[in-house]
C-alpha atoms as a PDB file:
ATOM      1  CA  UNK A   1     -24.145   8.466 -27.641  1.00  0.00           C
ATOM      2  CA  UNK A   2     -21.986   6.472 -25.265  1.00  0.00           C
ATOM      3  CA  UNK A   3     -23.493   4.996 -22.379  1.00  0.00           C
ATOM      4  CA  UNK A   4     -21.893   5.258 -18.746  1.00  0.00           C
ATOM      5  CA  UNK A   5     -19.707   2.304 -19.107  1.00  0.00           C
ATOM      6  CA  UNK A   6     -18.191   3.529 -21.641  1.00  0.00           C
ATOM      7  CA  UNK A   7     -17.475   6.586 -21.010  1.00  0.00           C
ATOM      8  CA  UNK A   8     -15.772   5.060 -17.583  1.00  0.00           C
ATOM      9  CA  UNK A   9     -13.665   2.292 -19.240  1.00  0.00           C
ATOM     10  CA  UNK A  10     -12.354   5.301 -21.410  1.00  0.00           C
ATOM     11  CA  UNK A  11     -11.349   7.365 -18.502  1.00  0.00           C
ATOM     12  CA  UNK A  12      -9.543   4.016 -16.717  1.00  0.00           C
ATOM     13  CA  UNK A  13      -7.525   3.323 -19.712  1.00  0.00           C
ATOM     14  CA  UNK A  14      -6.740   7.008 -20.603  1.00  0.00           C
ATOM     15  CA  UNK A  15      -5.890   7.334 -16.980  1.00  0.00           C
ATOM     16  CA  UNK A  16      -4.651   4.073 -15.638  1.00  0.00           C
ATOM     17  CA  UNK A  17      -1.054   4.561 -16.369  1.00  0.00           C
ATOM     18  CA  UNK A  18      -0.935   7.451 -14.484  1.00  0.00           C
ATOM     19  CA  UNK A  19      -3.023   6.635 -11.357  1.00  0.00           C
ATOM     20  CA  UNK A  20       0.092   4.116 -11.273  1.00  0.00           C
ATOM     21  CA  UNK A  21       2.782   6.170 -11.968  1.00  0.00           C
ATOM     22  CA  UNK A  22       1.526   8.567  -9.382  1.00  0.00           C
ATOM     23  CA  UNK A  23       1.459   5.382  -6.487  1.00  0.00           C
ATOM     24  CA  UNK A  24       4.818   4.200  -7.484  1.00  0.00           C
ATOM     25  CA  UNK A  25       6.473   7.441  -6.542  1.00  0.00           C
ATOM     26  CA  UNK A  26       4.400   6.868  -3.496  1.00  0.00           C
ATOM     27  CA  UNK A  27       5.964   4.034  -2.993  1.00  0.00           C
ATOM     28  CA  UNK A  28       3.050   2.178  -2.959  1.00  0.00           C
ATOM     29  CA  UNK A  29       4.592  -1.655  -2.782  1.00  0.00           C
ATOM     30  CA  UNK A  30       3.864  -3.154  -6.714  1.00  0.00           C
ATOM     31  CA  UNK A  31       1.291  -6.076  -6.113  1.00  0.00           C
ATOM     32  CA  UNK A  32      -0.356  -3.240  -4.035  1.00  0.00           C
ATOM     33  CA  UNK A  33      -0.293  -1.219  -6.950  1.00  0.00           C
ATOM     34  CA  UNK A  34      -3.620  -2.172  -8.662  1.00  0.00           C
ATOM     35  CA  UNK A  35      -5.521  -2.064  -5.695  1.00  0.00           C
ATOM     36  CA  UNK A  36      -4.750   0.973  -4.868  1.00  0.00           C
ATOM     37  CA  UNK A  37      -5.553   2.163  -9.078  1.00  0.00           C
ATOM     38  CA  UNK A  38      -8.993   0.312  -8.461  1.00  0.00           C
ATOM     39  CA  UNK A  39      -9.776   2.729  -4.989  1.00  0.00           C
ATOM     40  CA  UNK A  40      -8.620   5.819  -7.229  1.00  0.00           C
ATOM     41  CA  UNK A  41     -11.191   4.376 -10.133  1.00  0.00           C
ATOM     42  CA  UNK A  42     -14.045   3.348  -7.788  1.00  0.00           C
ATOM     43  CA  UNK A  43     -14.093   6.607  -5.971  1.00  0.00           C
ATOM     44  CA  UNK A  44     -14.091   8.572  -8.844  1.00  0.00           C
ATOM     45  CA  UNK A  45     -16.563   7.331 -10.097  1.00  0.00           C
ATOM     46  CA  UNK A  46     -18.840   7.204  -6.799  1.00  0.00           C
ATOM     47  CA  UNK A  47     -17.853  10.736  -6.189  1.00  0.00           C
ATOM     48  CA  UNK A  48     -18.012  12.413 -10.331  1.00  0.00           C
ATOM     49  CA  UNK A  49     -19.329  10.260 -12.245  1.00  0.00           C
ATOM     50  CA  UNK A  50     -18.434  10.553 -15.462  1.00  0.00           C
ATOM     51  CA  UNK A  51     -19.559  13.528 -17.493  1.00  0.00           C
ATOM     52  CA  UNK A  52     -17.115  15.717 -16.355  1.00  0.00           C
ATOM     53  CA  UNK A  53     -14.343  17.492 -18.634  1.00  0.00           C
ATOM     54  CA  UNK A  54     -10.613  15.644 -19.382  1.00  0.00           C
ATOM     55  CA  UNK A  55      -8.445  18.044 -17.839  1.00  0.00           C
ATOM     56  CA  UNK A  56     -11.160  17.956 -14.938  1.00  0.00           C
ATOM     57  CA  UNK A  57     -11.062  14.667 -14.888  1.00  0.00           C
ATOM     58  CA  UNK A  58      -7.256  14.106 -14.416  1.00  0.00           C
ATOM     59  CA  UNK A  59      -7.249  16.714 -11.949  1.00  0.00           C
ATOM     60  CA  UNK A  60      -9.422  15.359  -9.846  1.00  0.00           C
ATOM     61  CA  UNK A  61      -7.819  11.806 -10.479  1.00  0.00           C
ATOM     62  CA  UNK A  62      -4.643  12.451  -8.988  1.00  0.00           C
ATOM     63  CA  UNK A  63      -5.248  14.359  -6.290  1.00  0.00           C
ATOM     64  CA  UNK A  64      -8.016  10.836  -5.270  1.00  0.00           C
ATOM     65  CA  UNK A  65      -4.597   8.883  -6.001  1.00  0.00           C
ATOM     66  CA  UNK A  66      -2.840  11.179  -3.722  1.00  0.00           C
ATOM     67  CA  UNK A  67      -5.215  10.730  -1.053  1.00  0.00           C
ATOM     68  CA  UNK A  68      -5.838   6.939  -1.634  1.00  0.00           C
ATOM     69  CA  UNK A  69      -1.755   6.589  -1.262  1.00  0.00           C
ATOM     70  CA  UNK A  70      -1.528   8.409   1.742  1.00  0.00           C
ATOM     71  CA  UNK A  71      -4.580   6.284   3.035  1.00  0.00           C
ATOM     72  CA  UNK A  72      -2.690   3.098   2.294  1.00  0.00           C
ATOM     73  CA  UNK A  73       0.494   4.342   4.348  1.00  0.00           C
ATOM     74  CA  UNK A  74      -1.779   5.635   7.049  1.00  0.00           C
ATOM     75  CA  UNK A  75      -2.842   2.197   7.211  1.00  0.00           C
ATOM     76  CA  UNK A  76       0.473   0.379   7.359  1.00  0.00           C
ATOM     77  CA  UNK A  77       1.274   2.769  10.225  1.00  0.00           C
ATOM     78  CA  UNK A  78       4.160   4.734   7.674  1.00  0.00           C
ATOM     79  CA  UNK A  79       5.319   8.290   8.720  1.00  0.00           C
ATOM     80  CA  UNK A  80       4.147  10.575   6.488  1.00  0.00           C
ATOM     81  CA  UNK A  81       6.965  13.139   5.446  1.00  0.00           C
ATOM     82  CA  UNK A  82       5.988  16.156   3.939  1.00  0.00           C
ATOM     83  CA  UNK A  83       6.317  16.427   0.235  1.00  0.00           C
ATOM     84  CA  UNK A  84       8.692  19.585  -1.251  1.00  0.00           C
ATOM     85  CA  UNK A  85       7.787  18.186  -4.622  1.00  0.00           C
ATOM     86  CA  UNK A  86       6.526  21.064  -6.496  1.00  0.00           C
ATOM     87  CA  UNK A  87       5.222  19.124  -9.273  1.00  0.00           C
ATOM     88  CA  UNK A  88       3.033  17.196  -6.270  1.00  0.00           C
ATOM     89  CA  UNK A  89       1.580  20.122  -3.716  1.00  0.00           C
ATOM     90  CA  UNK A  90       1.911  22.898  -6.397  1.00  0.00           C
ATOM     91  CA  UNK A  91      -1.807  23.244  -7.051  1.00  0.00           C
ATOM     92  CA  UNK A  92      -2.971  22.839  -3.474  1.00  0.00           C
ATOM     93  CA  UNK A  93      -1.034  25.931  -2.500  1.00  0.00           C
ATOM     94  CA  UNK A  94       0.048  28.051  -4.979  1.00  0.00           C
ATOM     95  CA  UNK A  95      -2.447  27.991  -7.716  1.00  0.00           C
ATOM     96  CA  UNK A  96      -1.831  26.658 -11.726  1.00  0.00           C
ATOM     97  CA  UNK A  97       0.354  29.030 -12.825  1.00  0.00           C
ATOM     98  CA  UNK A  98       4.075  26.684 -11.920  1.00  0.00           C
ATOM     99  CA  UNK A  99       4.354  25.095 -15.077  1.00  0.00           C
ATOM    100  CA  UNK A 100       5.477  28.415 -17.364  1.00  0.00           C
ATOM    101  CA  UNK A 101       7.723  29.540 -14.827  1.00  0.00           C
ATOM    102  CA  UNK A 102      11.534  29.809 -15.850  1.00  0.00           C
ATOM    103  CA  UNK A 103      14.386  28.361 -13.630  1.00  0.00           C
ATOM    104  CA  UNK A 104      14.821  30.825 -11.155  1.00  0.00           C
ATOM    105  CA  UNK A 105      10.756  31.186 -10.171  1.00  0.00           C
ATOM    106  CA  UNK A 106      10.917  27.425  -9.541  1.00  0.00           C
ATOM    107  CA  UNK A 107      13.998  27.130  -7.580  1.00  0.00           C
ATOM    108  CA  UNK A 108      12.408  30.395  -5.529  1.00  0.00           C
ATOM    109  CA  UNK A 109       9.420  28.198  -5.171  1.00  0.00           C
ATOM    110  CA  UNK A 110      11.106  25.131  -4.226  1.00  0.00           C
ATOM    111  CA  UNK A 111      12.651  27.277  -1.068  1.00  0.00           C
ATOM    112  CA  UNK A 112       9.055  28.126  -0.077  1.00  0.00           C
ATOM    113  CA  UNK A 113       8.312  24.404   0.097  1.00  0.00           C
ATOM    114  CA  UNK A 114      11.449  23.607   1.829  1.00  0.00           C
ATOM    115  CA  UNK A 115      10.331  26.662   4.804  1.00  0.00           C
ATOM    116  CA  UNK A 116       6.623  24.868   5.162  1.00  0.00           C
ATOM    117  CA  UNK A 117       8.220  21.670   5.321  1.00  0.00           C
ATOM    118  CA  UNK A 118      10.399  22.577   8.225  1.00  0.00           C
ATOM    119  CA  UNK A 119       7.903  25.330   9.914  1.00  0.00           C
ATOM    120  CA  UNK A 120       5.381  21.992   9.323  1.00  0.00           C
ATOM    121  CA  UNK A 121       8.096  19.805  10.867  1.00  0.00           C
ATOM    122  CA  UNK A 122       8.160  21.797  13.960  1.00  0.00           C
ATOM    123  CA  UNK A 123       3.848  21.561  15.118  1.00  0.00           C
ATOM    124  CA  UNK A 124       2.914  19.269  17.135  1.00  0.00           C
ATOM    125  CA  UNK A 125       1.505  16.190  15.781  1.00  0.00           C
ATOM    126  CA  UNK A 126      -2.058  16.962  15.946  1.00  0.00           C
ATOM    127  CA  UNK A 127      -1.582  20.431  14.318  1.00  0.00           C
ATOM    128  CA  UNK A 128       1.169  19.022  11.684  1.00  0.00           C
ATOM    129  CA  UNK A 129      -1.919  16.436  10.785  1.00  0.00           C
ATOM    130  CA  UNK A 130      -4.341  18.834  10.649  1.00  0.00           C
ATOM    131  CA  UNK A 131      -2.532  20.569   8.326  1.00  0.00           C
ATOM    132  CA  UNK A 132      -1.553  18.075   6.075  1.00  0.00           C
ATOM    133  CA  UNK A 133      -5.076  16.589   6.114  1.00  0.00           C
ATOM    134  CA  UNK A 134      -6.903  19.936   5.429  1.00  0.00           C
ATOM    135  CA  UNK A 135      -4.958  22.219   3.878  1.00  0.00           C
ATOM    136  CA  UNK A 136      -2.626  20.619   1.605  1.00  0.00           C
ATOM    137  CA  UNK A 137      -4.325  17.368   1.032  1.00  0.00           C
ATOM    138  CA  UNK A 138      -7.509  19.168   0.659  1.00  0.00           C
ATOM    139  CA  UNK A 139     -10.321  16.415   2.122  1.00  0.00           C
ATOM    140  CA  UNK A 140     -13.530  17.310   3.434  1.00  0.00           C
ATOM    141  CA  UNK A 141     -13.789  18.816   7.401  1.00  0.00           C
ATOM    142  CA  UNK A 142     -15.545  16.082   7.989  1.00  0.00           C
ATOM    143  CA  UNK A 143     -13.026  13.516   6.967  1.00  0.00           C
ATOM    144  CA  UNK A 144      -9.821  14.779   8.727  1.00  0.00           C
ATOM    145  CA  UNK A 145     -12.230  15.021  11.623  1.00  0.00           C
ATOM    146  CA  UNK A 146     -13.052  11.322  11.639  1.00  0.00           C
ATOM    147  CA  UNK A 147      -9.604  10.568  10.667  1.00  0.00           C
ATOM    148  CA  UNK A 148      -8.252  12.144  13.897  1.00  0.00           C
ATOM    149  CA  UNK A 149     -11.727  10.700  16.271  1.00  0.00           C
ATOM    150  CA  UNK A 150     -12.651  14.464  16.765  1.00  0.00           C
ATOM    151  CA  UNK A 151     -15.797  16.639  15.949  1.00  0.00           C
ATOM    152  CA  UNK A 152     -16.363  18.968  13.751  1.00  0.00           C
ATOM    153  CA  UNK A 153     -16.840  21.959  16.195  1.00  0.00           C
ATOM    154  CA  UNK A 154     -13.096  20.727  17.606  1.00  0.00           C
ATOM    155  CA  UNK A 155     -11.680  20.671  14.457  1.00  0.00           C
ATOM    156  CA  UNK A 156     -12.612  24.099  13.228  1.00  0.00           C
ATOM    157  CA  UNK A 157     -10.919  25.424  17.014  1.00  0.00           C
ATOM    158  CA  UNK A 158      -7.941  22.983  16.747  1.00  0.00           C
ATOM    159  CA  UNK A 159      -7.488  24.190  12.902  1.00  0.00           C
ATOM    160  CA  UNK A 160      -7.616  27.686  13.934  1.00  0.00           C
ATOM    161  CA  UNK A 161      -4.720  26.883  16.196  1.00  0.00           C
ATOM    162  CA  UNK A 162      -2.921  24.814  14.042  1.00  0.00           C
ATOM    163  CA  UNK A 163      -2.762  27.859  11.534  1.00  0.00           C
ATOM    164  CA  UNK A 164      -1.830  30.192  14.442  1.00  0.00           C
ATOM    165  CA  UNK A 165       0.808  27.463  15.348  1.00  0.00           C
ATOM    166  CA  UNK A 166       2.089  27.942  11.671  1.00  0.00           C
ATOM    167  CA  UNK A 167       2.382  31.340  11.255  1.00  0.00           C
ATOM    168  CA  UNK A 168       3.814  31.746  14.245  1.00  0.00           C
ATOM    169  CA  UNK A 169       6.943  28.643  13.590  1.00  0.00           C
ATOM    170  CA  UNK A 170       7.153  31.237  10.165  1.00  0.00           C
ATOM    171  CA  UNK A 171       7.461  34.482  12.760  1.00  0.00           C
ATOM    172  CA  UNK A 172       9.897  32.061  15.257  1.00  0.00           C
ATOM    173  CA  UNK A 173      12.631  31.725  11.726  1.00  0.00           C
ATOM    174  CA  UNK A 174      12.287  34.913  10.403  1.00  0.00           C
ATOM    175  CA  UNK A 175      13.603  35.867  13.517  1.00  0.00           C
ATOM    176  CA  UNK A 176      16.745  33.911  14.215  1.00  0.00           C
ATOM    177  CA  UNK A 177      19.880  34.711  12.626  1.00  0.00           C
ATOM    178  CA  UNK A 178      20.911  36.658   9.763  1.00  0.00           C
ATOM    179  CA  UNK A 179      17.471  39.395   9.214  1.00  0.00           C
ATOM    180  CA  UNK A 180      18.573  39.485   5.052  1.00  0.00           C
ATOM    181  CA  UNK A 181      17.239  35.662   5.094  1.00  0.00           C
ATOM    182  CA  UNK A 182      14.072  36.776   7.048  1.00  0.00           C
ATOM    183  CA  UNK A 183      11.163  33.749   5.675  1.00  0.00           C
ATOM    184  CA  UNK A 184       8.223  34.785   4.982  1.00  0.00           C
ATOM    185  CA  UNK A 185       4.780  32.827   4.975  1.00  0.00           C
ATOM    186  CA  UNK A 186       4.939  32.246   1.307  1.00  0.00           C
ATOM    187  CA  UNK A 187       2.471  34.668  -0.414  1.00  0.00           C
ATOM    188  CA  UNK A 188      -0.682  33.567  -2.254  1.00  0.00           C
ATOM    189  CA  UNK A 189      -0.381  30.114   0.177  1.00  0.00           C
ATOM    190  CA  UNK A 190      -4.015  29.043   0.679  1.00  0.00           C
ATOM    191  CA  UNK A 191      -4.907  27.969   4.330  1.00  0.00           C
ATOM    192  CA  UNK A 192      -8.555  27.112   3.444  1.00  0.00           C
ATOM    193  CA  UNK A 193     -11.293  28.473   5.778  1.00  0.00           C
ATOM    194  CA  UNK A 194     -13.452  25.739   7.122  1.00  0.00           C
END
């Protein structure tokens, strides 16, 4: 039986390499790099532990890196664009099912990404954070709520706007020019429920 240790140093070096990968398309600057792999590491491990599956395990690894990356540009006061990566957000909105897709489903995907980005684009800050905080990030209510110096009673109303806000920006360009290139809110998009 392997103690906790072990089991831990297994998942760093089995994962390490890709914790970094991940912050270098970040562009996480390089003698930041390890820093940044040691948050991702140390979280994990405060958060899981470490008797969870593999595939778990990675999951939940780079979506901390993710967040840990985005905390480190927050921090050095970077502009966060939105990602239209499918390969990066494809989980947090449209479920597992990208990678068997042929050609054509993931160039009809990669449109959808490229309509939230600019519907996202076009909300005001504080709903364009909200979203990217909550919904496609994923954290906790209460951490986009302390990220933004609000409650959690304001964030639920200003989420609840922010999604109206949204949908709406979708409404606003399915309406302007030609009606045979009407957008649509992409189906099967989860806006989690707080």
């Amino acid at each position: 039986m392997e103690s906790k240790e072990e089991l831990f140093r297994a998942i760093y070096m089995q994962n390490l390499p890709v914790v970094r990968i991940i912050a270098k398309r970040f562009q996480i600057p390089s003698d930041q790099i390890d820093d940044v792999s040691q948050n991702v590491f140390m979280a994990f491990y405060k958060t899981y532990g470490v008797d969870r599956p593999v595939e778990e395990s990675r999951r939940l690894l780079a979506r901390i890196t993710r967040n840990c990356c985005l905390d480190y540009k927050r921090q050095q006061n970077v502009r966060l664009e939105f990602s239209c990566d499918p390969f990066i957000i494809e989980e947090e909105l449209f479920g597992d099912s990208f990678y068997a897709d042929d050609n054509l489903s993931i160039l009809l995907r990669k449109q959808k990404y490229e309509n939230v980005a600019e519907a996202l684009s076009s909300l005001k800050a504080e709903s364009e954070a909200i979203i990217r905080l909550y919904v496609i990030e994923g954290r906790p209510m209460a951490e986009v709520a302390k990220i933004l110096g609000i409650g959690e009673d304001t964030f639920r109303t200003r989420l609840h706007r922010a999604r109206k806000e949204l949908k709406k920006e979708f409404h606003k360009q399915s309406t302007l020019g030609d009606p045979s290139k009407k957008r649509t809110f992409p189906e099967g998009m989860n806006l989690r429920e707080a």
